[in-house]
C-alpha atoms as a PDB file:
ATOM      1  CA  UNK A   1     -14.383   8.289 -24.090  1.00  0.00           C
ATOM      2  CA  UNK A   2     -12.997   7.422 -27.579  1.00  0.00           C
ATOM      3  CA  UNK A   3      -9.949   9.299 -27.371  1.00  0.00           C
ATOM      4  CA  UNK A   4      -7.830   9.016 -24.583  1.00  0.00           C
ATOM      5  CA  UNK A   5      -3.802   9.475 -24.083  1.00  0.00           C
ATOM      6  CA  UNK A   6      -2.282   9.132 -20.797  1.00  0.00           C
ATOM      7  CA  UNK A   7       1.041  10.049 -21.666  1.00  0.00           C
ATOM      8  CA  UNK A   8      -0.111  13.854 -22.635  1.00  0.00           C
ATOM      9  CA  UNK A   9      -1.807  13.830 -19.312  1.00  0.00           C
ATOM     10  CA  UNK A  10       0.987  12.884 -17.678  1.00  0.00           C
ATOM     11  CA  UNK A  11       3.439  15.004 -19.415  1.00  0.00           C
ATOM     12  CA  UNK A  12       1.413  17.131 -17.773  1.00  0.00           C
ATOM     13  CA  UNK A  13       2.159  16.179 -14.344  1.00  0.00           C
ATOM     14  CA  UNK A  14       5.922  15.911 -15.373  1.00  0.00           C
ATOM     15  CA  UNK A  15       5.884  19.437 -15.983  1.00  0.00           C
ATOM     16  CA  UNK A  16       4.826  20.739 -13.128  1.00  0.00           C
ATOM     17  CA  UNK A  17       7.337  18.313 -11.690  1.00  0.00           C
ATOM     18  CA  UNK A  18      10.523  19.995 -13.458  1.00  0.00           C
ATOM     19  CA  UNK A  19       9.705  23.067 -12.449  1.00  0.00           C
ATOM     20  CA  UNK A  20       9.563  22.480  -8.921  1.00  0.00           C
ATOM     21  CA  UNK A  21      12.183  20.065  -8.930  1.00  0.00           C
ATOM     22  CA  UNK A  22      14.928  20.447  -5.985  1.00  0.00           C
ATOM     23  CA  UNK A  23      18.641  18.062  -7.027  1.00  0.00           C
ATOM     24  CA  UNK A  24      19.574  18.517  -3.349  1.00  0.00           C
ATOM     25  CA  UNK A  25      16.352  17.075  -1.707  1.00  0.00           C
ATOM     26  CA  UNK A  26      16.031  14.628  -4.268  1.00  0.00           C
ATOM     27  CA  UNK A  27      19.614  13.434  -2.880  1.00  0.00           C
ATOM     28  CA  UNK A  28      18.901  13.512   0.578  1.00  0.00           C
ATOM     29  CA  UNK A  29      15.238  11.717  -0.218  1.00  0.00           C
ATOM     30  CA  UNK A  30      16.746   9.243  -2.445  1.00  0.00           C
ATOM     31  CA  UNK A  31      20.000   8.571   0.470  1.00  0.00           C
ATOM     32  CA  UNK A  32      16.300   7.901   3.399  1.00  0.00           C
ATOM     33  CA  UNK A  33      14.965   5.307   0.408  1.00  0.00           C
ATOM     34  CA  UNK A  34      18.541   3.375   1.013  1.00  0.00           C
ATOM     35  CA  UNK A  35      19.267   4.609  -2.405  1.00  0.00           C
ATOM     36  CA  UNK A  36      16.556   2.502  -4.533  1.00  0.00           C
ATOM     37  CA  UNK A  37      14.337   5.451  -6.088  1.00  0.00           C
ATOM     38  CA  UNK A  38      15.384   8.545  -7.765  1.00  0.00           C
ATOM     39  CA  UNK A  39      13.553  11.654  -6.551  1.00  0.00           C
ATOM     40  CA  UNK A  40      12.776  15.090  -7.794  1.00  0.00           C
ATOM     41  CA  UNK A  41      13.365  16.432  -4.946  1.00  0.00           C
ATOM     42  CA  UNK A  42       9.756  18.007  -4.060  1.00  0.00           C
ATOM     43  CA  UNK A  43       8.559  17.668  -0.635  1.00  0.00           C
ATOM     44  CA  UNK A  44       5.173  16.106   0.221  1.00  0.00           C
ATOM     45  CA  UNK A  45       3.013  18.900   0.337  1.00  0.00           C
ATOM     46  CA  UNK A  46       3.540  20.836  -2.448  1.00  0.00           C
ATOM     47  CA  UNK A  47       3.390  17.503  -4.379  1.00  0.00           C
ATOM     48  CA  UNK A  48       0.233  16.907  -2.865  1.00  0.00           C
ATOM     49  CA  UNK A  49      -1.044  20.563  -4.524  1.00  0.00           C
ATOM     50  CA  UNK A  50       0.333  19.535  -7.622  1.00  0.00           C
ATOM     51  CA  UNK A  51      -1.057  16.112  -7.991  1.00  0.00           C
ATOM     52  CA  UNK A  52      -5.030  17.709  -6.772  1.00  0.00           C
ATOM     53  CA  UNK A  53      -4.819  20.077  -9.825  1.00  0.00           C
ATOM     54  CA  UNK A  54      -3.331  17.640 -12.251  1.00  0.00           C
ATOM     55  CA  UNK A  55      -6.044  15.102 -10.761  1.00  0.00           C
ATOM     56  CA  UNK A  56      -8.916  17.345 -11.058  1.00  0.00           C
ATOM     57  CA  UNK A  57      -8.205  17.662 -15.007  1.00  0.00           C
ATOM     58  CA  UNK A  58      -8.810  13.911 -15.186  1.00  0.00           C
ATOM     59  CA  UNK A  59     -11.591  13.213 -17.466  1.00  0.00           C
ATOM     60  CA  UNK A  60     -14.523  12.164 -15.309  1.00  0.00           C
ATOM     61  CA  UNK A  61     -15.806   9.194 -16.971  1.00  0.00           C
ATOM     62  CA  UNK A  62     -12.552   7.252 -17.120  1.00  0.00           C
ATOM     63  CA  UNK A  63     -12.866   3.645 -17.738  1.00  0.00           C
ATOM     64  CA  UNK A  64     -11.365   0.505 -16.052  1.00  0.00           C
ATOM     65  CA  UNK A  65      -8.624   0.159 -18.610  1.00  0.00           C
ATOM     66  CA  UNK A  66      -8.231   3.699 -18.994  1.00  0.00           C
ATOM     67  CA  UNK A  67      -7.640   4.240 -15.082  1.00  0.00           C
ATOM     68  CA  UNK A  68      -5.298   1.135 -14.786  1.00  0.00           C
ATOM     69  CA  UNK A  69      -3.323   2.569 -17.690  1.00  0.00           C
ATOM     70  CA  UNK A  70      -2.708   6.032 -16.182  1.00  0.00           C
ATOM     71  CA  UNK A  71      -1.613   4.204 -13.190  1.00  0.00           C
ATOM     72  CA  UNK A  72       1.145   1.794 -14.998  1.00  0.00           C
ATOM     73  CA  UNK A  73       2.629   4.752 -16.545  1.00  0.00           C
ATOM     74  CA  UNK A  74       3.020   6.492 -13.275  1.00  0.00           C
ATOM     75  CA  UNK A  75       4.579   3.273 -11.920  1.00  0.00           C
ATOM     76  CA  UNK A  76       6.954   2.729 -14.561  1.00  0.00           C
ATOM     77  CA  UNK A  77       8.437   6.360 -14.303  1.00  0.00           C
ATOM     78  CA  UNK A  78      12.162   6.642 -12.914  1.00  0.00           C
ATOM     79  CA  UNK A  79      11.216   9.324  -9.931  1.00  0.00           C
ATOM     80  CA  UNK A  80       9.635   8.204  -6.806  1.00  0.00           C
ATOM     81  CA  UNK A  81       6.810  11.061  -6.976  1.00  0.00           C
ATOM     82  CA  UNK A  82       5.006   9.386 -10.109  1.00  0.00           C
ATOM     83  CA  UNK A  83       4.384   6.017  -7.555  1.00  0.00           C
ATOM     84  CA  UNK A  84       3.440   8.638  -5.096  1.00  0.00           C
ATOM     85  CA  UNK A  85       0.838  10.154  -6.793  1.00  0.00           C
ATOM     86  CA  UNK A  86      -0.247   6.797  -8.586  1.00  0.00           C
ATOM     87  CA  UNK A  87      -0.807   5.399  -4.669  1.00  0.00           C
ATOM     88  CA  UNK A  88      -2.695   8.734  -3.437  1.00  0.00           C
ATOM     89  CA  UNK A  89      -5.077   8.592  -6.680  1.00  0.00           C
ATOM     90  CA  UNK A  90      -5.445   4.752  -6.248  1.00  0.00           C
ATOM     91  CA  UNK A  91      -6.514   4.540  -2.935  1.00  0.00           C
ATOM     92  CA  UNK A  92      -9.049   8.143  -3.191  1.00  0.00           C
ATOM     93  CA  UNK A  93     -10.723   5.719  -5.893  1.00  0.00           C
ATOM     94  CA  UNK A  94     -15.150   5.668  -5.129  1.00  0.00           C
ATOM     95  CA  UNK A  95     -16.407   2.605  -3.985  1.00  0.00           C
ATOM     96  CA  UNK A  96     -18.078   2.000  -7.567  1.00  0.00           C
ATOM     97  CA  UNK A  97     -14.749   1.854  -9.258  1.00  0.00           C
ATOM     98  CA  UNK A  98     -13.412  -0.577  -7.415  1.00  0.00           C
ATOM     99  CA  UNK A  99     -13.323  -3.690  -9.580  1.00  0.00           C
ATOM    100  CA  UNK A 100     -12.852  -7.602  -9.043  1.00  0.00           C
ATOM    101  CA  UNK A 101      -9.815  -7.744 -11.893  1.00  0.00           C
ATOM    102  CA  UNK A 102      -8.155  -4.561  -9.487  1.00  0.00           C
ATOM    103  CA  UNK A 103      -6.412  -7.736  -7.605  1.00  0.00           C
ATOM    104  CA  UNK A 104      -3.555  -8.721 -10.372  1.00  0.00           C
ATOM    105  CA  UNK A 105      -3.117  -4.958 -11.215  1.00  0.00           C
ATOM    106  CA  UNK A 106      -2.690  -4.696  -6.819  1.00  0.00           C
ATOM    107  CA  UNK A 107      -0.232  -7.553  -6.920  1.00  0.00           C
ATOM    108  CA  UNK A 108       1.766  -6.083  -9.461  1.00  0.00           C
ATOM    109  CA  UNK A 109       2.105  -2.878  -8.104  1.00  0.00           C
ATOM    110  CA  UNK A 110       2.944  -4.621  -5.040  1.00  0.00           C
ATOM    111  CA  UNK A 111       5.784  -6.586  -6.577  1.00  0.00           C
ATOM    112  CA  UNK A 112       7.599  -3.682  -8.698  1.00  0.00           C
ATOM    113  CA  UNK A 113       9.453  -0.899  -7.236  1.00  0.00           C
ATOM    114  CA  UNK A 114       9.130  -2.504  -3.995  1.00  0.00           C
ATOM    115  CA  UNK A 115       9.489  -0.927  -0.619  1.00  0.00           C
ATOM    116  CA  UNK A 116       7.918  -0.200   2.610  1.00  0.00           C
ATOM    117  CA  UNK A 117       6.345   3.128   1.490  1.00  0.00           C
ATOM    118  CA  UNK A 118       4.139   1.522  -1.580  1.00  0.00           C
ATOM    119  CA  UNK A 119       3.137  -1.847  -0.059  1.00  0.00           C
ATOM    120  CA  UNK A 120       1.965  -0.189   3.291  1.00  0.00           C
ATOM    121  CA  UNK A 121      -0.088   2.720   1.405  1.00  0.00           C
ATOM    122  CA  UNK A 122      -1.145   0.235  -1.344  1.00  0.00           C
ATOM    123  CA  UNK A 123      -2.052  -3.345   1.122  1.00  0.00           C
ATOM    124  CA  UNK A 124      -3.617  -0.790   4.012  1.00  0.00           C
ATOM    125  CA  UNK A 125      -5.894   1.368   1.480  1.00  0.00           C
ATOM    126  CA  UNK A 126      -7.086   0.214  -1.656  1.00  0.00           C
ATOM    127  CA  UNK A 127      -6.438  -3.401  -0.655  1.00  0.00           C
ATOM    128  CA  UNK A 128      -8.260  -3.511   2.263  1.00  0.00           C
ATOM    129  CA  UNK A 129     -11.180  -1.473   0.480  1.00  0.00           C
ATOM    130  CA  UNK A 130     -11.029  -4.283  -2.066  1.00  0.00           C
ATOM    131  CA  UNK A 131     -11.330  -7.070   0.166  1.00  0.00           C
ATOM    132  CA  UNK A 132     -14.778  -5.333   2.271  1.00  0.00           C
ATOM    133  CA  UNK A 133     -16.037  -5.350  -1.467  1.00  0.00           C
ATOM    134  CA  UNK A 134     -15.402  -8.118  -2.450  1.00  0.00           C
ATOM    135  CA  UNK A 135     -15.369 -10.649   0.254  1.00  0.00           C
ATOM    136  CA  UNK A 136     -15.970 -13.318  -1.583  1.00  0.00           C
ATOM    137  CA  UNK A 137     -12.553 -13.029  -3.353  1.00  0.00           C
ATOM    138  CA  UNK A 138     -10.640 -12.332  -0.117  1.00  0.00           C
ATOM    139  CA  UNK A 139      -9.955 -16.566   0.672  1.00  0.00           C
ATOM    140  CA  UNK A 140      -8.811 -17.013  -2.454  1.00  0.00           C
ATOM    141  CA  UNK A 141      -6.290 -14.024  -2.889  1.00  0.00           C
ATOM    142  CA  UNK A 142      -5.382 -14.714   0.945  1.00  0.00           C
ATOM    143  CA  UNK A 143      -4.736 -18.257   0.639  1.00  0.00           C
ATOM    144  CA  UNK A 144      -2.776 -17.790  -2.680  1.00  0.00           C
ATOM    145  CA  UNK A 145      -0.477 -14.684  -1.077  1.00  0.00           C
ATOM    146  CA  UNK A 146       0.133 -16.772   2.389  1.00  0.00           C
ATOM    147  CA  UNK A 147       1.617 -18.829  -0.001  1.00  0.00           C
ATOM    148  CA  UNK A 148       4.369 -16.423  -2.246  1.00  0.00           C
ATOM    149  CA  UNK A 149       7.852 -16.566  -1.290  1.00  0.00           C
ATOM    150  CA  UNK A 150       7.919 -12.613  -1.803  1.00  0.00           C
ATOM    151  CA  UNK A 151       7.506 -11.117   1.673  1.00  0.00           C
ATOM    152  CA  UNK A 152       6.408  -8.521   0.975  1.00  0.00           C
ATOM    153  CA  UNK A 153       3.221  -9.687  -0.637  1.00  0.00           C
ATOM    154  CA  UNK A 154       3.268 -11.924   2.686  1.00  0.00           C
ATOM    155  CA  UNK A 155       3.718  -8.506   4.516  1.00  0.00           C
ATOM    156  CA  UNK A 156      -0.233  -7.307   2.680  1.00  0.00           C
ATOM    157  CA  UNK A 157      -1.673  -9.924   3.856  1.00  0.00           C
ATOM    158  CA  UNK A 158      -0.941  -9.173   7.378  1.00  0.00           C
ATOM    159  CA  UNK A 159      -2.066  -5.510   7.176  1.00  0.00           C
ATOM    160  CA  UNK A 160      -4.547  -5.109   4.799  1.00  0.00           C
ATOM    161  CA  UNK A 161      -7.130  -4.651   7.833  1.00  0.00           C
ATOM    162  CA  UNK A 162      -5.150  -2.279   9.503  1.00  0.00           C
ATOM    163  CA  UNK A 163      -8.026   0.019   8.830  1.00  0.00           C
ATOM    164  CA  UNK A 164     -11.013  -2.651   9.980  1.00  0.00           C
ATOM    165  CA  UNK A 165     -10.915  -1.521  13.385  1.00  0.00           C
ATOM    166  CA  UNK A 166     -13.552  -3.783  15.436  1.00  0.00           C
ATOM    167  CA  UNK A 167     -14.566  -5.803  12.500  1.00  0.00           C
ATOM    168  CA  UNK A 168     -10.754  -7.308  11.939  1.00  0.00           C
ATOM    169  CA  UNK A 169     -11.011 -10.754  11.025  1.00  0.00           C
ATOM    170  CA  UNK A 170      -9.277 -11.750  14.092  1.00  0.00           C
ATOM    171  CA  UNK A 171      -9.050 -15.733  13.479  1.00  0.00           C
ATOM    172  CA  UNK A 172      -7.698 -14.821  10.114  1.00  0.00           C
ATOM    173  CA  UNK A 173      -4.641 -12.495  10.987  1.00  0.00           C
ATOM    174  CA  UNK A 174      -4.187 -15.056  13.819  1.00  0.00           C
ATOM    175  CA  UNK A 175      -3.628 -17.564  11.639  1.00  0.00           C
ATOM    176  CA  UNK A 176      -1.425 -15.537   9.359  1.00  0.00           C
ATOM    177  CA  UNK A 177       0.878 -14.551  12.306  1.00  0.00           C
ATOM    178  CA  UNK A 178       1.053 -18.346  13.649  1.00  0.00           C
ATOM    179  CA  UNK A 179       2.383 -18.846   9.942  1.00  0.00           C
ATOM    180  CA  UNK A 180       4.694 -16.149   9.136  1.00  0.00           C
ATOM    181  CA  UNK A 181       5.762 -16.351  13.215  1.00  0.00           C
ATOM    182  CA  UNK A 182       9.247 -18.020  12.427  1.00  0.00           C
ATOM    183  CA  UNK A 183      10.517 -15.601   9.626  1.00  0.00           C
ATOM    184  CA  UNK A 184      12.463 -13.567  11.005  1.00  0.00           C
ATOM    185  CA  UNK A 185      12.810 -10.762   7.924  1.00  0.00           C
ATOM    186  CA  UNK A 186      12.543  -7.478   9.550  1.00  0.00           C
ATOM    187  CA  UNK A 187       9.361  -6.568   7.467  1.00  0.00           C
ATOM    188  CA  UNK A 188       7.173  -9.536   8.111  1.00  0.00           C
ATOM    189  CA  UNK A 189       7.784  -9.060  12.094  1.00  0.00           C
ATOM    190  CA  UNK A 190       7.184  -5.551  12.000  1.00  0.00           C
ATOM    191  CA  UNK A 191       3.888  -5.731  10.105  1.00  0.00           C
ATOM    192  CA  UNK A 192       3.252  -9.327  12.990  1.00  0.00           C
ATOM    193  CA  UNK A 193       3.426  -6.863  15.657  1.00  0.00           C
ATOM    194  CA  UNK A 194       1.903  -3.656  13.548  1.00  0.00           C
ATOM    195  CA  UNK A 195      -1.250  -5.692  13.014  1.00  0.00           C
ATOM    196  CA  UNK A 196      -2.062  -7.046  16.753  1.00  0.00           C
ATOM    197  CA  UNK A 197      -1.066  -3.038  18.043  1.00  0.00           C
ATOM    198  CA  UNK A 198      -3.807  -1.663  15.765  1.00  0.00           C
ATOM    199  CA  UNK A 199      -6.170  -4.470  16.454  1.00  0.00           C
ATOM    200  CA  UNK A 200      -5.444  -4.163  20.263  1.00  0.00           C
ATOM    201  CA  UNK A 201      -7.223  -0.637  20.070  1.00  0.00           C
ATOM    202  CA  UNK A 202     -10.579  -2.583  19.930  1.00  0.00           C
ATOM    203  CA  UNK A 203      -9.683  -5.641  21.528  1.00  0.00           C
ATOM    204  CA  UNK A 204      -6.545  -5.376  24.370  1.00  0.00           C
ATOM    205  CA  UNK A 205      -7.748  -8.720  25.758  1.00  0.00           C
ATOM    206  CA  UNK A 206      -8.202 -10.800  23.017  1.00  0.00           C
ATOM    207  CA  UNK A 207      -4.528  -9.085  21.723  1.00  0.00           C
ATOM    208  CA  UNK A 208      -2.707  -9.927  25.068  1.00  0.00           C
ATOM    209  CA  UNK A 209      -4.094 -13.247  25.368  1.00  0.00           C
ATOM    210  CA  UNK A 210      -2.717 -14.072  21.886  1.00  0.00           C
ATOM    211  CA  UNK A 211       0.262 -12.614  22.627  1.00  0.00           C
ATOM    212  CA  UNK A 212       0.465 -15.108  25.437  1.00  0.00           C
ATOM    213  CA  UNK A 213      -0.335 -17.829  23.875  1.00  0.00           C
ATOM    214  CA  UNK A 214       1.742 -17.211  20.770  1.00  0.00           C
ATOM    215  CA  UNK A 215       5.198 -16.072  22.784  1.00  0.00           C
ATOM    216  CA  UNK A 216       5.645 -13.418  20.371  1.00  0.00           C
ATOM    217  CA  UNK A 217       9.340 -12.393  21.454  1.00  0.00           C
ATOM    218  CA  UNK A 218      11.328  -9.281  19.866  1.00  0.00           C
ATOM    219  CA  UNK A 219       9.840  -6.640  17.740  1.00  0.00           C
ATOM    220  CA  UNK A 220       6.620  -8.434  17.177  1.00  0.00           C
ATOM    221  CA  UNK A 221       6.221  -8.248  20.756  1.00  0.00           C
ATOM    222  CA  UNK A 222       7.654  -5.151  21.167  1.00  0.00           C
ATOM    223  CA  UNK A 223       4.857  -3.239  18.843  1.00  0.00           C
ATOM    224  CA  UNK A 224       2.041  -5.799  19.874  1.00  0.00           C
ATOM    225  CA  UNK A 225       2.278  -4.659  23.449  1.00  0.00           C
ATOM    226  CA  UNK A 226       2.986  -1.275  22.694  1.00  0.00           C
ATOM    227  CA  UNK A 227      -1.167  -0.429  24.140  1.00  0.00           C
ATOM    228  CA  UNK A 228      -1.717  -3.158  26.279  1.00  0.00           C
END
């Protein structure tokens, strides 16, 4: 593609935004975010008909810049829909787009306009689909997250298998929840006892032996145990 502008595609989307717009859900959204995100005010479904139309107009042979820079436009807008629709067009991605330099572009989305709602549909999804891909990149991005003093890119490393089923990488989250274990931030225990429930789907014993042998107490516990 030689010419490309994202902002006219996305003006676009903005459109179609304004005109569906409702002030008093945005409120009422905005007041369930704890106040952090602006909303238009349009519920999830007929934001999900909006985005597939505006998505289908997409040229087809975007590039790896090109796709990136779509989605850092969408991030950087003030209502909460743009990261919406950013995340739900991310993580529909084809396996051949995925790309090794995704992983600073996934950290950064990760670390700006933070909250539950992006990391879990971001670390769960795309990053998780990044790391089968790419295995051999999944120590080092692992090893260097473990590390971070933001939680919440702690918090993706402890549930981007969520969706691995059987083939969870059990010795890895184990050792990930023996580290994060005595930080107590609400977020970190959560996605502790989040990971072990979904895991304990496929393997109850290996879960409740853990469990045991961990003395997981408190809401880790609480959501570990919640199957077995």
């Amino acid at each position: 593609m030689e010419t490309f502008n994202s902002s006219a595609f996305i003006s676009l989307l903005s459109a179609e935004f304004l005109l569906n717009r409702n002030e008093q859900n945005g409120l009422s959204m905005s007041k369930y975010m704890k106040d952090r995100f602006l909303f238009y005010g349009i519920k999830a479904e007929d934001r999900k008909r909006i985005q597939k139309v505006w998505v289908s107009q997409l040229p087809k042979d975007l590039s790896f810049e090109q796709r990136w820079e779509i989605l850092m436009e969408l991030w950087e807008k003030d209502q909460r829909e743009y990261q919406y629709v950013a995340i739900d067009w991310l993580n529909s991605w084809k396996k051949e787009w995925i790309h090794p330099e995704d992983i600073k572009q996934l950290r950064w989305l990760i670390e700006n306009k933070t909250w539950w709602d992006s990391v879990d549909a971001i670390a769960s999804n795309y990053l998780g689909k990044f790391a089968k891909k790419f295995p051999e990149m999944l120590k080092e991005f692992v090893e260097e997250w473990r590390n971070e003093s933001n939680f919440w890119i702690n918090r993706s490393c402890l549930i981007f298998q969520l969706k691995y089923k059987k083939d969870v990488d059990f010795e890895l989250l184990k050792s990930l929840i023996v580290q994060f274990q005595p930080n107590k931030e609400f977020f970190i225990q959560k996605a502790i006892g989040w990971s072990l429930r979904q895991y304990s789907k496929f393997a109850p014993d290996e879960v409740r032996d853990f469990v045991k042998e961990i003395k997981l107490s408190g809401l880790a516990y609480r959501e570990a145990t919640k199957y077995i």
